[in-house]
Protein backbone atom coordinates (compact mmCIF):
# COMPACT_ATOMS: atom_id res chain seq x y z
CA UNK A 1 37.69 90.11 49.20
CA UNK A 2 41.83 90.76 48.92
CA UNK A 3 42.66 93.71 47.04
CA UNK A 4 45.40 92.38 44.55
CA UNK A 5 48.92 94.33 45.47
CA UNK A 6 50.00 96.03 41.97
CA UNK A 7 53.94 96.32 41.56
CA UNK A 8 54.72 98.36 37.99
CA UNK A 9 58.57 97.63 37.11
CA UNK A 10 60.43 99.30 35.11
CA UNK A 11 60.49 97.11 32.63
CA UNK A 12 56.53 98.22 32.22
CA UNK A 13 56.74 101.24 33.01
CA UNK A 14 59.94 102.60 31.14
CA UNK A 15 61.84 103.72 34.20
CA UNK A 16 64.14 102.82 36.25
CA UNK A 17 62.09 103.24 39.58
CA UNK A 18 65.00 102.07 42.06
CA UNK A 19 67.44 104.11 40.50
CA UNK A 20 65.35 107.19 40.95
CA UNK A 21 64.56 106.50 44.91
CA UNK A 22 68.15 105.38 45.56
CA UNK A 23 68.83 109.09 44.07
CA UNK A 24 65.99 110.67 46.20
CA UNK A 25 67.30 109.32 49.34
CA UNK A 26 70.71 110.64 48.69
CA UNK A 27 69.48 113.84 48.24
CA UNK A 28 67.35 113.93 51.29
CA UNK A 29 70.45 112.62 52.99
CA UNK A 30 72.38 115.31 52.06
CA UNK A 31 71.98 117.60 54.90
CA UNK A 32 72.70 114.56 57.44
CA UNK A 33 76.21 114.09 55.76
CA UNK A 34 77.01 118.05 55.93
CA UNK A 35 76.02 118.26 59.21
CA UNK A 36 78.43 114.80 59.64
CA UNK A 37 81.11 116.71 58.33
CA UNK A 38 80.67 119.80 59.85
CA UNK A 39 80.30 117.81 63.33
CA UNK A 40 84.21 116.16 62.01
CA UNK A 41 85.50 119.52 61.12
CA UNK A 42 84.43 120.94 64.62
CA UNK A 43 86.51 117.78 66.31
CA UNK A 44 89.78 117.82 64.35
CA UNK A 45 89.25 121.94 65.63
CA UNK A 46 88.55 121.06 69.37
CA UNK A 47 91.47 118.20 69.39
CA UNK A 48 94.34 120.77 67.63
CA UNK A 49 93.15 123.74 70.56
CA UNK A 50 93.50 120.88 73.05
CA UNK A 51 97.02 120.14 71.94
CA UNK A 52 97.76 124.05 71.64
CA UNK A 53 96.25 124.26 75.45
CA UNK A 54 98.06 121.65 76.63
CA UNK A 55 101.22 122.95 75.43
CA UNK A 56 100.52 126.19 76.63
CA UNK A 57 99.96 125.11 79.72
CA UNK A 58 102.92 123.21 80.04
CA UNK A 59 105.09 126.45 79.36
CA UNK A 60 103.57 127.99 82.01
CA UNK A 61 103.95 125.64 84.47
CA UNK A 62 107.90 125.76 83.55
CA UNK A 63 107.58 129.76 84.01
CA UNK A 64 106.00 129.36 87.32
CA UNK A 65 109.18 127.33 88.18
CA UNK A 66 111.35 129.87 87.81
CA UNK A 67 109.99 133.30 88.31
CA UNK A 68 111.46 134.31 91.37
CA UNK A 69 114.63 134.47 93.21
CA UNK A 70 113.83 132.06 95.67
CA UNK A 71 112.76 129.20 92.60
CA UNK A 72 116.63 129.96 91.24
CA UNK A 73 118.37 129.42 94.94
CA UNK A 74 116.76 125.88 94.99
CA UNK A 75 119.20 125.27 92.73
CA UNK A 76 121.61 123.57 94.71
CA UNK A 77 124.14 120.84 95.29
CA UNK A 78 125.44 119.76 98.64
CA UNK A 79 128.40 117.22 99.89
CA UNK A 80 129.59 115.50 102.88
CA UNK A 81 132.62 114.10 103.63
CA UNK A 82 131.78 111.15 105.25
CA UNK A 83 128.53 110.14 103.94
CA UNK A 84 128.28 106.89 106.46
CA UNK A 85 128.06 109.46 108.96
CA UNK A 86 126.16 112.16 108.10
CA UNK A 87 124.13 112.66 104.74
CA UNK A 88 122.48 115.92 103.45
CA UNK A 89 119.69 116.78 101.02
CA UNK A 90 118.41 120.60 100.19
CA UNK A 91 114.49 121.52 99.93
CA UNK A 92 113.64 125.13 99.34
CA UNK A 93 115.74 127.70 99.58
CA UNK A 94 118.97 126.36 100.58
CA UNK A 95 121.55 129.02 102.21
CA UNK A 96 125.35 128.46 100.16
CA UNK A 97 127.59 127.60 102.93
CA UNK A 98 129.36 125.01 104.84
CA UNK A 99 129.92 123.47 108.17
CA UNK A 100 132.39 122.03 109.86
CA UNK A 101 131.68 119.62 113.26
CA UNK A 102 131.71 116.12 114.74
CA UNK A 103 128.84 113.90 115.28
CA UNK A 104 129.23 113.47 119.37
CA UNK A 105 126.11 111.25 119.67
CA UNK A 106 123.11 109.90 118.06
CA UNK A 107 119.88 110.39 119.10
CA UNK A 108 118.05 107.38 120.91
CA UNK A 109 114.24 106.38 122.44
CA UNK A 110 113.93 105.45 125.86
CA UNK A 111 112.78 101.72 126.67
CA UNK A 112 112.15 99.74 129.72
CA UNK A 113 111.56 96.46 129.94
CA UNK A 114 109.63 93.76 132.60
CA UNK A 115 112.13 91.26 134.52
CA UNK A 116 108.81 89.11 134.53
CA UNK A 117 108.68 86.95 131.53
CA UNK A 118 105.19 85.79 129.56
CA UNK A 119 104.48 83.00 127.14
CA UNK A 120 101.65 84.91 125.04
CA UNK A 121 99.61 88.31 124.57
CA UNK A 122 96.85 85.77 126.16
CA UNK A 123 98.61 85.47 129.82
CA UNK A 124 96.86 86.67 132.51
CA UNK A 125 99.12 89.31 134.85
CA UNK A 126 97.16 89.50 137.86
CA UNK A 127 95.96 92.45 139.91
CA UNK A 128 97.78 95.76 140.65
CA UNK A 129 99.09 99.22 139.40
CA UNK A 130 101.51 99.85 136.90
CA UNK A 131 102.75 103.78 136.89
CA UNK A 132 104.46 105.87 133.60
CA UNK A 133 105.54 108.86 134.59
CA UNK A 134 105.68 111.76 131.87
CA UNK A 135 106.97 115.06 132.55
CA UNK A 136 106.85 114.54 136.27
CA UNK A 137 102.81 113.64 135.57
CA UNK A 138 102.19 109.93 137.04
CA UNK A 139 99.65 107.98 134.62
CA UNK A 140 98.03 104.66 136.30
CA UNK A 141 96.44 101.86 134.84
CA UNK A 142 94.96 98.97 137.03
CA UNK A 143 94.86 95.72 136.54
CA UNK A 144 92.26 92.68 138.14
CA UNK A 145 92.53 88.57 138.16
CA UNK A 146 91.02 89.09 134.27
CA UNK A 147 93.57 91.62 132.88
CA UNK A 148 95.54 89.58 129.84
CA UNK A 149 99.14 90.93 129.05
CA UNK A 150 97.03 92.22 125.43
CA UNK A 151 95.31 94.33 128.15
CA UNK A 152 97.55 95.80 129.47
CA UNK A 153 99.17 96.75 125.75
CA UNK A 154 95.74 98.64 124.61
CA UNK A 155 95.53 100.27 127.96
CA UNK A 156 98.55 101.84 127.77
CA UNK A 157 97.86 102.88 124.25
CA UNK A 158 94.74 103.93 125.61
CA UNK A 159 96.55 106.69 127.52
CA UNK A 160 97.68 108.33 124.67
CA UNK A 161 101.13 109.75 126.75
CA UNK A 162 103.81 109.25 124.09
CA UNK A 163 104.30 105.41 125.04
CA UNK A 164 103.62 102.39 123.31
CA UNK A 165 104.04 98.66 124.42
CA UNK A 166 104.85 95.81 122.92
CA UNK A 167 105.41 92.27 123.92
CA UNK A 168 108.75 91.13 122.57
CA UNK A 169 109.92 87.37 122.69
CA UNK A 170 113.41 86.71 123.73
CA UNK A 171 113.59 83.16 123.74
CA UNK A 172 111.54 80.44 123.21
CA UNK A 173 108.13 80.93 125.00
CA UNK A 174 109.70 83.90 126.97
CA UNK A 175 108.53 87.11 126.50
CA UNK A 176 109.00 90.64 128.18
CA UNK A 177 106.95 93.79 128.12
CA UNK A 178 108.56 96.55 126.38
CA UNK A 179 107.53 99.97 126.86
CA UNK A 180 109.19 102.66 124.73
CA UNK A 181 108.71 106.47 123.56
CA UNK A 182 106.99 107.57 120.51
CA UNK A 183 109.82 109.62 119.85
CA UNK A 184 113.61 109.82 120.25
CA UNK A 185 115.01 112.41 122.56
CA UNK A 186 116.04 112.92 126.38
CA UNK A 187 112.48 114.86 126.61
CA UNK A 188 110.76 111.52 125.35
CA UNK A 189 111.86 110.04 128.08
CA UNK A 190 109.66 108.38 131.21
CA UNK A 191 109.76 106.38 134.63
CA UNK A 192 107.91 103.05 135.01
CA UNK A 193 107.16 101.69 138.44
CA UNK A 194 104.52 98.25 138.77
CA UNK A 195 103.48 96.28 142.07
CA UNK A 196 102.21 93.71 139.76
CA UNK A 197 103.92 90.80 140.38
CA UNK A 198 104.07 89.29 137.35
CA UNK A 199 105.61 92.39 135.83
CA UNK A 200 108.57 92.26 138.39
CA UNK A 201 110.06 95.34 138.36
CA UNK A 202 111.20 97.84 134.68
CA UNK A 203 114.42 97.95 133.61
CA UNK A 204 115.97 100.56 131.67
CA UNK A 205 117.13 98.76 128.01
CA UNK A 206 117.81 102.11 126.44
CA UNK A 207 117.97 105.84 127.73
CA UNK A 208 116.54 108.78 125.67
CA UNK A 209 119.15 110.94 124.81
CA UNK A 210 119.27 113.66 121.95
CA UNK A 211 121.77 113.66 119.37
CA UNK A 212 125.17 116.22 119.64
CA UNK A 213 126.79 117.71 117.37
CA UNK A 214 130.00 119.89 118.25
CA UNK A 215 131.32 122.82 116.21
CA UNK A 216 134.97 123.94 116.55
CA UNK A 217 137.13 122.51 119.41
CA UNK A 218 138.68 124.31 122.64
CA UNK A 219 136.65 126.56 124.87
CA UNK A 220 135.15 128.60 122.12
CA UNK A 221 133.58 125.18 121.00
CA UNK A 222 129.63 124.78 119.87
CA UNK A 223 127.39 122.62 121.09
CA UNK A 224 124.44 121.67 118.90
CA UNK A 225 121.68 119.20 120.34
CA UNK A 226 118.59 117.67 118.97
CA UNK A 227 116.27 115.18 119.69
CA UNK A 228 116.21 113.32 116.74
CA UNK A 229 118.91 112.09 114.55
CA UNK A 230 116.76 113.75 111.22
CA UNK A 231 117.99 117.18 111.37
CA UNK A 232 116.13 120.17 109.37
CA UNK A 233 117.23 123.34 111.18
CA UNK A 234 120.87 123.56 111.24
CA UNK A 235 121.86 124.55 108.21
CA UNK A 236 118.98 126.68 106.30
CA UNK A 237 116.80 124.43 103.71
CA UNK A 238 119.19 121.59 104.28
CA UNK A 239 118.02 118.02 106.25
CA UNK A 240 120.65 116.27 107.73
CA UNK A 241 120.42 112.48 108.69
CA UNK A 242 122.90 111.14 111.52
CA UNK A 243 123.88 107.99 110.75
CA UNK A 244 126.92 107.15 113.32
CA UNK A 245 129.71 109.07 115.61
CA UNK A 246 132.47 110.22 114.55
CA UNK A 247 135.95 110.78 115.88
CA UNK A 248 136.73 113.18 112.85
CA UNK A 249 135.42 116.37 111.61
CA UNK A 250 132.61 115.94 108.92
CA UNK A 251 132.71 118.73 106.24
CA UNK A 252 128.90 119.70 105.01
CA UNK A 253 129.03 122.30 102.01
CA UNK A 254 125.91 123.43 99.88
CA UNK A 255 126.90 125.23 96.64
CA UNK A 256 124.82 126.30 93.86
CA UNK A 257 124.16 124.25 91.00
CA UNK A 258 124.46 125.98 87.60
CA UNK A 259 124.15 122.55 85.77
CA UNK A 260 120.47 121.99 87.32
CA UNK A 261 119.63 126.21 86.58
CA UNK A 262 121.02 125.57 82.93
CA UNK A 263 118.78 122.13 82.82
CA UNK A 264 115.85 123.93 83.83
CA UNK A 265 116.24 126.96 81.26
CA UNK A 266 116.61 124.52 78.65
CA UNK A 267 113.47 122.60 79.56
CA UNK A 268 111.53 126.06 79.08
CA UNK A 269 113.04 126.84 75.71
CA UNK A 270 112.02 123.20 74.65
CA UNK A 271 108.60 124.22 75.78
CA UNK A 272 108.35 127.13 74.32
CA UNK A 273 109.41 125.92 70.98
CA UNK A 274 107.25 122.68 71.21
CA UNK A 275 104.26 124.94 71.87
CA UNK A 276 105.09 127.12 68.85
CA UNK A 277 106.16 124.27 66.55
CA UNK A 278 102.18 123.04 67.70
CA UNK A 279 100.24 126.52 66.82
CA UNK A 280 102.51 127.02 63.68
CA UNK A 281 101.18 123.28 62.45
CA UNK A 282 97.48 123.98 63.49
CA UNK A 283 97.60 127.27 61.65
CA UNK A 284 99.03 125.92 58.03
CA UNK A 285 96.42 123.14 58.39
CA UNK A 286 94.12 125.41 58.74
């Protein structure tokens, strides 16, 4: 037998029975919304000393910049006179100074090509020896009836003796093997002799040579020569990049830079005061 389910209103009973557990639940949720707020109050907190941090740490990092006397001398500006020729850029710790000279000769890489023409990287060269000789050391690879001009390219690579290959069309289905140096420079440079036939023989296209630079004029004249036309140790924390000859003197100067100092002081001010206008916020709020 169902036991009938009694529900006393308030209407019977006189009170207002969902008014009183609506107020009972707010009560017992009173400790959830403190702990809410609390949990609110702690993140507004952890957000402001993030701010404050992160403009701490930006002061810092604009200290860091300049607290010695080698951050100041990287303030610098430099010139040329013929920027087609020769341009300059600082890094460092630039030495103030200038330089005078002409730009005799640009560096180049040595290449040789084949004689023998091919129509693809798929031909087939044919038996025999083909001979690059680095600093007087001869390196051999060998070829058979199977050996493809592609081959020949990823043997050569295989070597690993500061020469790559290519095959480089010159015309329509006519192709030559082109060896060349990994780098610029008379150093760079190497022999190639082949008694494949297909090959022919390996003509020079372009001879190594380092790039010259001459100071002054007369007898008493300097001679400066590198092997590359990127030059970083000429003039003390300055790079300069030889672009063409010249048949005139080229005037390099590096100066300081008191605009760029004064920039940089200012940008450290700004910090500081940003990071102050931050804490002096965060402490009237709270």
């Amino acid at each position: 037998m169902a036991i009938p389910t009694f529900n006393v209103g308030g209407l019977l009973s006189g009170l207002d029975t969902n008014s009183i557990v609506s107020q009972l639940m707010q009560l017992e949720r009173q400790p959830v919304f403190q702990l809410q707020r609390r949990q609110s109050d702690y993140e507004t907190k952890n957000k402001t000393w993030d701010q404050i941090a992160t403009k701490l740490n930006g002061v810092q990092d604009k200290l860091d910049a300049l607290k010695t006397a080698e951050d100041w001398q990287k303030f610098t500006t430099v010139t040329s006179s013929n920027e087609d020729a020769v341009t300059v850029t600082t890094s460092g710790s630039a030495s103030v100074g200038s330089a005078t000279f002409t730009v005799d000769r640009l560096a180049t890489t040595h290449q040789t090509a084949s004689t023998g023409s091919f129509a693809a990287m798929t031909d087939l060269v044919g038996s025999g020896d083909l001979t690059i000789t680095v600093d007087g050391t001869d390196h051999t690879i060998t070829t058979n009836a199977a050996t493809t001009v592609s081959d020949v390219i990823n043997q050569i690579k295989a070597l690993d003796v500061g020469v790559s290959a290519s095959l480089l069309f010159t015309g329509t289905d006519e192709a030559k093997l082109v060896l060349k140096a990994t780098e610029s420079g008379a150093d760079a440079s190497f022999a190639t002799a082949t008694d494949i036939a297909s090959f022919g023989s390996f003509s020079i296209v372009e001879q190594g040579v380092d790039a010259q630079l001459t100071v002054g004029s007369g007898a008493g004249a300097l001679t400066v020569e590198r092997p590359t036309n990127v030059i970083d140790d000429f003039i003390e924390g300055a790079t300069l990049t030889l672009k063409a000859t010249t048949s005139s003197s080229v005037d390099i100067a590096v100066g300081r830079d008191p605009d760029a100092a004064a920039t940089a002081v200012k940008e450290l001010v700004d910090s500081i005061n940003g990071a102050l206008s931050t804490i002096a916020t965060a402490t009237k709020a709270g």
